[in-house]
Protein backbone atom coordinates (compact mmCIF):
# COMPACT_ATOMS: atom_id res chain seq x y z
CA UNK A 1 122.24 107.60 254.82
CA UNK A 2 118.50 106.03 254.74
CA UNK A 3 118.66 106.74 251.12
CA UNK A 4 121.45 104.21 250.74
CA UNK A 5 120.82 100.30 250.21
CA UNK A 6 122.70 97.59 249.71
CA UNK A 7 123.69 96.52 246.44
CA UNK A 8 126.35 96.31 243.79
CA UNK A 9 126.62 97.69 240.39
CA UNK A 10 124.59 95.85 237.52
CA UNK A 11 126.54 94.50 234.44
CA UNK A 12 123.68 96.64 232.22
CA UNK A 13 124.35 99.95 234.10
CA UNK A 14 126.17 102.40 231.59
CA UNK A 15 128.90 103.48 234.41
CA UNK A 16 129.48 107.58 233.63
CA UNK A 17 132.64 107.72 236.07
CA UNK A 18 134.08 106.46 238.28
CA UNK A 19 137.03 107.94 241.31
CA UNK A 20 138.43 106.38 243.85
CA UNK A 21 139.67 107.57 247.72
CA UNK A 22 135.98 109.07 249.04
CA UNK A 23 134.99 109.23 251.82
CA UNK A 24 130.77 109.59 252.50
CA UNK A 25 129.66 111.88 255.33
CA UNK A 26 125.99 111.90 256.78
CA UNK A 27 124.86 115.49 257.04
CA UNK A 28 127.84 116.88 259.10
CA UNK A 29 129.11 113.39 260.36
CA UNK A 30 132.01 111.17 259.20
CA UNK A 31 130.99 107.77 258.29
CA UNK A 32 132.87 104.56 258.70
CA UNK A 33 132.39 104.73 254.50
CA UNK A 34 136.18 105.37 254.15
CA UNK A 35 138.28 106.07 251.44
CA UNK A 36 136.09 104.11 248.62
CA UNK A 37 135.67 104.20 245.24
CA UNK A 38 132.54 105.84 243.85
CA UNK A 39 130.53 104.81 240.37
CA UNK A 40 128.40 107.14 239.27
CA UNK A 41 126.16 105.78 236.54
CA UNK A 42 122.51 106.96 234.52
CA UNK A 43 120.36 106.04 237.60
CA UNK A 44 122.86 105.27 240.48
CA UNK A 45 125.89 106.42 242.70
CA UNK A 46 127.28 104.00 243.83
CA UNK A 47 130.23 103.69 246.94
CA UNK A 48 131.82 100.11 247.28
CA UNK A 49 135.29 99.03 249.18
CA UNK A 50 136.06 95.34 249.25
CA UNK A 51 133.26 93.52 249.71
CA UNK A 52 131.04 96.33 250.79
CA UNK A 53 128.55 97.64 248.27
CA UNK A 54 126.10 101.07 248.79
CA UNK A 55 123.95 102.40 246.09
CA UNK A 56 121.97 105.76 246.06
CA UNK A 57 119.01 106.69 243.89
CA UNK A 58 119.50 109.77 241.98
CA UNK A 59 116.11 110.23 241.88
CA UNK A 60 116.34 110.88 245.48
CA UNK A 61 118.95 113.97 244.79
CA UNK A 62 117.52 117.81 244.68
CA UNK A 63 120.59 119.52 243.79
CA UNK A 64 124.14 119.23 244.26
CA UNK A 65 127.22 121.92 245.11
CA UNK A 66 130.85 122.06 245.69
CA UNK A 67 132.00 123.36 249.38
CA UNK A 68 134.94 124.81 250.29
CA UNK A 69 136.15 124.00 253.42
CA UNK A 70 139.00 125.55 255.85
CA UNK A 71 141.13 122.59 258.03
CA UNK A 72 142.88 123.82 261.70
CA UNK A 73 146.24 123.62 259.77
CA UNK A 74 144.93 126.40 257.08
CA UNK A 75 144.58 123.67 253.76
CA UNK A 76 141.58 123.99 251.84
CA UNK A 77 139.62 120.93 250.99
CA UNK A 78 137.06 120.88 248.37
CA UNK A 79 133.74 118.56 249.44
CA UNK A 80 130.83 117.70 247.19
CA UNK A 81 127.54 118.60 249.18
CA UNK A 82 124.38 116.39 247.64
CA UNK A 83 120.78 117.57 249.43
CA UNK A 84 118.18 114.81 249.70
CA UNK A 85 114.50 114.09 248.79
CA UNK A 86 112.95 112.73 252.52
CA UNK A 87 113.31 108.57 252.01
CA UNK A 88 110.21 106.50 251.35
CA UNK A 89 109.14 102.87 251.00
CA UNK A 90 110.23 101.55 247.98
CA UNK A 91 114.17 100.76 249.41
CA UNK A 92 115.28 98.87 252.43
CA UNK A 93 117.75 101.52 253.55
CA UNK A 94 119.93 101.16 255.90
CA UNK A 95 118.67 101.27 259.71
CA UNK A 96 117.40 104.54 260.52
CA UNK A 97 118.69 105.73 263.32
CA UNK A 98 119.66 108.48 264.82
CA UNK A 99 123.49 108.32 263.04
CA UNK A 100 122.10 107.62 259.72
CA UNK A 101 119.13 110.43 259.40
CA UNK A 102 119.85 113.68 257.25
CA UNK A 103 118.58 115.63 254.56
CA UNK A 104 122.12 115.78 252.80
CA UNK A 105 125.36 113.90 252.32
CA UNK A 106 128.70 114.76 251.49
CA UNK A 107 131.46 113.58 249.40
CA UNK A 108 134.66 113.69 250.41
CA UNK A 109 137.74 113.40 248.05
CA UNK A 110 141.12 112.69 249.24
CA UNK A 111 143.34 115.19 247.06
CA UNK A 112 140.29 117.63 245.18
CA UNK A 113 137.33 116.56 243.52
CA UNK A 114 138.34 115.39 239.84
CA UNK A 115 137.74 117.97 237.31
CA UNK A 116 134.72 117.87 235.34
CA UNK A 117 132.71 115.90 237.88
CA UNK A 118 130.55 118.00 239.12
CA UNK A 119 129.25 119.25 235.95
CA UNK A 120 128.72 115.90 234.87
CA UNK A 121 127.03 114.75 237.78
CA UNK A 122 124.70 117.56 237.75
CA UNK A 123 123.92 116.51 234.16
CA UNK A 124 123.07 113.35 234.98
CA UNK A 125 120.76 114.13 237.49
CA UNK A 126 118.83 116.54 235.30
CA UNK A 127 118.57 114.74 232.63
CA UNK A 128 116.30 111.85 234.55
CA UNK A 129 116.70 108.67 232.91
CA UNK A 130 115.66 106.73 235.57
CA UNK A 131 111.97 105.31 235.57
CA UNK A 132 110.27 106.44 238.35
CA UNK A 133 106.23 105.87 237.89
CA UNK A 134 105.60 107.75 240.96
CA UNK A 135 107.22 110.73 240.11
CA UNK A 136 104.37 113.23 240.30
CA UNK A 137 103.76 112.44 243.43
CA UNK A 138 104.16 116.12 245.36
CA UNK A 139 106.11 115.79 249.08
CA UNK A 140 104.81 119.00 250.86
CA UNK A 141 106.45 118.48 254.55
CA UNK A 142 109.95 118.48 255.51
CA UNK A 143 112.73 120.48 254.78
CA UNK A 144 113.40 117.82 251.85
CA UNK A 145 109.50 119.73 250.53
CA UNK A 146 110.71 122.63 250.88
CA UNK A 147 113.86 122.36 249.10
CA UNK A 148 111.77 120.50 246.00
CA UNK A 149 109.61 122.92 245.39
CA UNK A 150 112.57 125.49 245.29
CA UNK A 151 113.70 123.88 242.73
CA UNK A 152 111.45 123.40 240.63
CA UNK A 153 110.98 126.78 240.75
CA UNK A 154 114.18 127.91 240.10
CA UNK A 155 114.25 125.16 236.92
CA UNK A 156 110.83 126.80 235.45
CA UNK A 157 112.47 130.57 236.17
CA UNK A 158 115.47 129.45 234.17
CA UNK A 159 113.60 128.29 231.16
CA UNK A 160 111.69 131.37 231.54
CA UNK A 161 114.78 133.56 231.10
CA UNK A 162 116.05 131.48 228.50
CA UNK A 163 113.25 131.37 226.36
CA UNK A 164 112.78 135.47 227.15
CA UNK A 165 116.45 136.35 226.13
CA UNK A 166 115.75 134.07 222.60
CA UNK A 167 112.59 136.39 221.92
CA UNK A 168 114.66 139.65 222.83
CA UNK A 169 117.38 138.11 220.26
CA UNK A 170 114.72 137.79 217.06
CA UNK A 171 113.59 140.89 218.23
CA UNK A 172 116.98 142.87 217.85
CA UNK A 173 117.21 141.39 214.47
CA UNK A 174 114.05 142.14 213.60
CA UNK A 175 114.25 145.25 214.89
CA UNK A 176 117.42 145.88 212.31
CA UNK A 177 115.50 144.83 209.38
CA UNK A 178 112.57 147.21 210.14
CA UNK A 179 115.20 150.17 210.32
CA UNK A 180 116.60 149.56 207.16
CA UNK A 181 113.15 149.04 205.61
CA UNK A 182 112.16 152.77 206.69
CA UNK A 183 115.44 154.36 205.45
CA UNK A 184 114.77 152.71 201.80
CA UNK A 185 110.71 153.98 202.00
CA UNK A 186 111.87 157.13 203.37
CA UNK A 187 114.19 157.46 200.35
CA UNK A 188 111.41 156.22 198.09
CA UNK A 189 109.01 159.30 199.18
CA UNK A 190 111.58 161.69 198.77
CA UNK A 191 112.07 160.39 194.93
CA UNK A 192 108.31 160.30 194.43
CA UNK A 193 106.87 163.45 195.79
CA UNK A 194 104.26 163.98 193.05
CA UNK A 195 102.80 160.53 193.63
CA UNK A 196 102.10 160.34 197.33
CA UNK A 197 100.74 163.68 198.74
CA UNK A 198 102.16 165.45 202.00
CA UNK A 199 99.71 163.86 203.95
CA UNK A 200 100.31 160.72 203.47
CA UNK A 201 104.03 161.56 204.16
CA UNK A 202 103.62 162.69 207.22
CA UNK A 203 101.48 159.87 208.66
CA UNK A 204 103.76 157.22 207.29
CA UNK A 205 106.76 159.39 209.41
CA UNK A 206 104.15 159.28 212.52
CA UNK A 207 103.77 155.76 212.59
CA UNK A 208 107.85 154.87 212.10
CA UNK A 209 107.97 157.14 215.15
CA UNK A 210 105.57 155.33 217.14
CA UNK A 211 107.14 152.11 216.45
CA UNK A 212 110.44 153.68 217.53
CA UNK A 213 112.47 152.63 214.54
CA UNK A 214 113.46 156.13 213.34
CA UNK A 215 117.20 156.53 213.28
CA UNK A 216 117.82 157.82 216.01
CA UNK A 217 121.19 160.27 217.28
CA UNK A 218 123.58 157.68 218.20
CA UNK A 219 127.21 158.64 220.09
CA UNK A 220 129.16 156.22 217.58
CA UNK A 221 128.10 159.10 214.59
CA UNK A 222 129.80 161.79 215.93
CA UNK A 223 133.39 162.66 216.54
CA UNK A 224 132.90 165.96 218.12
CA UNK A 225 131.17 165.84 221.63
CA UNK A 226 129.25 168.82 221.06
CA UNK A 227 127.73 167.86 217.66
CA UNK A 228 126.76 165.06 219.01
CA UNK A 229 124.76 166.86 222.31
CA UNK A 230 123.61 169.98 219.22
CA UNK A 231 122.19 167.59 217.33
CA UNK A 232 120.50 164.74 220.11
CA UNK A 233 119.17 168.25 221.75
CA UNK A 234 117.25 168.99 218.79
CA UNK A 235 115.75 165.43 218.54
CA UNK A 236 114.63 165.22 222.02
CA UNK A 237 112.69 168.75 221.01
CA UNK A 238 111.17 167.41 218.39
CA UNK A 239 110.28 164.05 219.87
CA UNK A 240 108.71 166.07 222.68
CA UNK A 241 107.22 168.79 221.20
CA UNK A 242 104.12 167.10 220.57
CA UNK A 243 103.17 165.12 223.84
CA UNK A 244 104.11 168.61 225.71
CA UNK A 245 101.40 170.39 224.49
CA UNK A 246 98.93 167.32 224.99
CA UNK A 247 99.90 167.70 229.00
CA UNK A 248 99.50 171.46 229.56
CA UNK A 249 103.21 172.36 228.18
CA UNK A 250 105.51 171.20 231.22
CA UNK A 251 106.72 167.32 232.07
CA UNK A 252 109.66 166.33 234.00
CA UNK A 253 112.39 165.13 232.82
CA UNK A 254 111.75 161.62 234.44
CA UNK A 255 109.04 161.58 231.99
CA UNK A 256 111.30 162.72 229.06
CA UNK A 257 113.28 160.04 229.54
CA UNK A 258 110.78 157.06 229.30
CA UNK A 259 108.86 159.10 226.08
CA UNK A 260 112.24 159.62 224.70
CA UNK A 261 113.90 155.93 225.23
CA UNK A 262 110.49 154.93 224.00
CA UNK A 263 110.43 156.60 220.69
CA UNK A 264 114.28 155.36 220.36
CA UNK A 265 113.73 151.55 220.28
CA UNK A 266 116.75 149.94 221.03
CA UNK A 267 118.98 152.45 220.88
CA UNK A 268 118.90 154.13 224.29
CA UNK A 269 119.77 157.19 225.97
CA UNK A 270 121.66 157.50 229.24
CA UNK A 271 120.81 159.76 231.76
CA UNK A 272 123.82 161.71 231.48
CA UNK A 273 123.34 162.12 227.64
CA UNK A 274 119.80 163.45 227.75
CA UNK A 275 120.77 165.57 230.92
CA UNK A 276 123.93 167.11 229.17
CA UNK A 277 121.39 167.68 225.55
CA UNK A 278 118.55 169.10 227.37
CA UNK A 279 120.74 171.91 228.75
CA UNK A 280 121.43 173.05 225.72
CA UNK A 281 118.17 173.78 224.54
CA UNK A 282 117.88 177.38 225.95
CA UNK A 283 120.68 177.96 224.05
CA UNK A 284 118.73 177.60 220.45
CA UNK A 285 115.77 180.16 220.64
CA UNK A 286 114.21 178.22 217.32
CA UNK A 287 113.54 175.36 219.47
CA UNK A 288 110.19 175.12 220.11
CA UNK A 289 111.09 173.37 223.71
CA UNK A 290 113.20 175.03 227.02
CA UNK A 291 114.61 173.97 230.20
CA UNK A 292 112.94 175.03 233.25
CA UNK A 293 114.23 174.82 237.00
CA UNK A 294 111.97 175.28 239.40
CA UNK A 295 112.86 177.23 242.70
CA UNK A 296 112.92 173.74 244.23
CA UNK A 297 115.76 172.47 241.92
CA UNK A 298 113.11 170.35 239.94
CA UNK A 299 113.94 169.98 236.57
CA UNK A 300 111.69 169.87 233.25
CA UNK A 301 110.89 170.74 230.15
CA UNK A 302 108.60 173.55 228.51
CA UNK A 303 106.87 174.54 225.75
CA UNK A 304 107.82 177.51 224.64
CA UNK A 305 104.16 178.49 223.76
CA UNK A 306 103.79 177.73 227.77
CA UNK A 307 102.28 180.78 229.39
CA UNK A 308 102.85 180.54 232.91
CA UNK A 309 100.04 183.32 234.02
CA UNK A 310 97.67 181.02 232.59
CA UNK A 311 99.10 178.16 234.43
CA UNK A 312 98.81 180.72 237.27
CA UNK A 313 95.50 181.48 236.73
CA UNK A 314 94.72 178.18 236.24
CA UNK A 315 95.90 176.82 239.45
CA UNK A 316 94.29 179.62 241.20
CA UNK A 317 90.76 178.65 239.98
CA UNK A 318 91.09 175.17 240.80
CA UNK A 319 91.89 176.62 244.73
CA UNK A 320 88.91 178.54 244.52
CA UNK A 321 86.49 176.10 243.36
CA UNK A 322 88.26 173.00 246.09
CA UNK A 323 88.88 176.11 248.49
CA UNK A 324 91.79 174.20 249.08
CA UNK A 325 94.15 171.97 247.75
CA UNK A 326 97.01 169.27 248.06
CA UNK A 327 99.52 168.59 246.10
CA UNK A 328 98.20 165.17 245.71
CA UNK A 329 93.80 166.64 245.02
CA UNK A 330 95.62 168.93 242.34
CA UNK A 331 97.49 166.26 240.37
CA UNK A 332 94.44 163.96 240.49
CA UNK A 333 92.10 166.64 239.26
CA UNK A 334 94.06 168.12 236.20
CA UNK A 335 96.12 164.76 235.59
CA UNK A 336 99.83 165.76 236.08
CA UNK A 337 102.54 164.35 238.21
CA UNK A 338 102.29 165.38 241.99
CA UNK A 339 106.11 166.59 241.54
CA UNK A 340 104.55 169.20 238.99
CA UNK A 341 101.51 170.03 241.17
CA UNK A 342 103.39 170.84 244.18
CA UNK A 343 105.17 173.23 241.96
CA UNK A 344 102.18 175.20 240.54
CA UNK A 345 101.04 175.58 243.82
CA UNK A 346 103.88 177.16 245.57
CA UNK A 347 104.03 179.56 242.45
CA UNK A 348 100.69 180.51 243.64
CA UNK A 349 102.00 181.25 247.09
CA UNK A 350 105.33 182.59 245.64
CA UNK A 351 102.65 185.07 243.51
CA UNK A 352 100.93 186.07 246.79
CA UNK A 353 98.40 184.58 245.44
CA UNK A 354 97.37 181.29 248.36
CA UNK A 355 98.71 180.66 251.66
CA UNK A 356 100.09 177.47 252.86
CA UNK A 357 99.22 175.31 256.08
CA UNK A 358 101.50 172.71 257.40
CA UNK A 359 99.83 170.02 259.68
CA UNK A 360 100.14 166.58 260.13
CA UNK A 361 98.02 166.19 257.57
CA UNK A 362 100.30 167.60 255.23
CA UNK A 363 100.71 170.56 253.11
CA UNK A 364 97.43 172.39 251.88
CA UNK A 365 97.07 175.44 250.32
CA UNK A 366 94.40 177.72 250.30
CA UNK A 367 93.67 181.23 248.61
CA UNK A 368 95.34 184.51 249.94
CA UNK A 369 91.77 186.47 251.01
CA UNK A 370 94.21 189.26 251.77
CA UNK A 371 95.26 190.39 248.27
CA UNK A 372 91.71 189.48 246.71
CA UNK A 373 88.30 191.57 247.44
CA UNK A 374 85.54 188.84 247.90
CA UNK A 375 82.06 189.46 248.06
């Protein structure tokens, strides 16, 4: 209440509202304010009853909220709760003392706070139409600090968002245009085949794919579940094909699905879809792509040019030259996920090829000296 001063509304304030029957707690305390009329204008609130007059600063208000309360009898009665900048010297509040310090206040309405009001009092205070020349001035103590710098925060996160989602929006549209723009030159190449040679067609279909406005297998195209799955399976395939062969001819399908949404744009895959396509694909033998489980359960996708000897071999050699390995030394040294290099390794061992050993330390592997001749 060492917010409040004195003083009565001025015939130049533009009033905003104005309701009667409220009662003004300090912080958790009941006042002798009771049942007054409150004015709520551009720069003030003010609470008068008879000849008594109070008037609070909006400037000094961080942010305000509507409690619900519960009463012994079971009624509900609805409170507006206004948190407080700490005071300073520019008002002659009223004495404070220790009934009259707190970092918030509380309105309390008789029947239910009116509707609309605290919308429009939360307007009001954002909006700032006071003149305050010493409003940069930074409080960094006090709860009433804390609570600032909150929110101002929270108001610079919010614009954030805001301005984010508007970019996302022009980007969707955007987005639309560029699709439609490489359906009409895609249908423009396929008129003009004697003009613009094969190469040139095939690097203009690379880059539309790297942007990730191809058309892409949508749900909404199909009727017929399966079509749908036959014909998203043998997208994924040929979205993947390439970037399997420049990792060594296995990734996981954690992977698939970033390289896959990626390539898509904006029209995304779930989980379940690319789960319930990629099973498919060791039904098609022309596919140049399979599904592999591992003994471990891990799932991923191969080339079909994959030879796993050589991957055997492979794996073996890099034991020999380390003489031994971890999972985590194996996927830093030929640049695959640890998930994959565990696997390669326990084929070794599945092979007869290494033996494992289990410490503390973790998991190592090391060659089998038993099934080899060594010099």
């Amino acid at each position: 209440m060492d917010r409040f001063e004195y003083s009565k509304p001025d015939n130049n304030d533009t009033i905003i509202c104005q309701h009667s029957n409220v009662t003004l707690y300090n912080a958790d305390y009941k006042t002798s304010f009771h049942r007054g009329e409150i004015i709520l204008t551009s720069t003030q609130l003010y609470w008068t009853k008879g000849d008594v007059s109070l008037s609070l600063q909006l400037r000094y208000i961080v942010f305000i909220e509507a409690v619900v309360t519960e009463t012994l009898f079971g009624s509900k009665t609805k409170i507006i709760l206004i948190h407080l900048l700490p005071p300073d010297n520019q008002i002659n509040g009223l004495e404070a003392n220790a009934s009259c310090v707190g970092e918030y206040i509380k309105l309390d309405f008789k029947d239910k706070i009116p509707d609309g009001f605290l919308d429009l009092f939360q307007t009001t205070v954002r909006e700032k139409k006071w003149c305050v020349t010493n409003m940069s001035r930074q409080i960094r103590t006090g709860i009433g600090g804390i609570e600032r710098k909150i929110y101002e925060k929270q108001k610079a996160s919010d614009v954030s968002i805001t301005e984010a989602f508007k970019d996302l929006d022009r980007l969707m549209v955007t987005a639309k245009d560029m699709v439609m723009l490489s359906r009409n030159i895609s249908e423009r190449i396929k008129e003009k085949q004697g003009v613009i040679s094969d190469d040139e067609t095939v690097r203009f279909k690379a880059y539309l794919l790297g942007l990730g406005v191809d058309d892409p297998v949508t749900r909404s195209s199909f009727t017929d579940s399966n079509i749908y799955y036959n014909t998203l399976c043998k997208e994924i395939s040929k979205i993947i094909h390439v970037t399997l062969e420049e990792v060594g001819g296995t990734m996981t399908l954690p992977e698939v699905y970033c390289r896959v949404n990626r390539a898509r744009g904006l029209d995304l895959l779930s989980p379940e879809d690319l789960m319930a396509a990629c099973s498919l694909m060791n039904n098609d033998k022309t596919l140049p792509v399979k599904l592999k489980q591992f003994d471990s359960g891990v799932l991923a996708l191969q080339s079909s040019s994959c030879n796993e000897n050589i991957v055997l071999e492979k794996t073996v050699e890099a034991i020999k030259k380390n003489g031994s390995l971890s999972a985590q030394e194996l996927s830093t040294s030929i640049g695959l996920p640890v998930i994959l290099a565990k696997e390669y390794l326990l084929n070794t061992e599945k092979n007869g090829k290494s033996c494992r050993d289990e410490s503390i330390e973790g998991l190592r592997f090391y060659l089998n000296k038993f099934t080899e001749n060594y010099v």
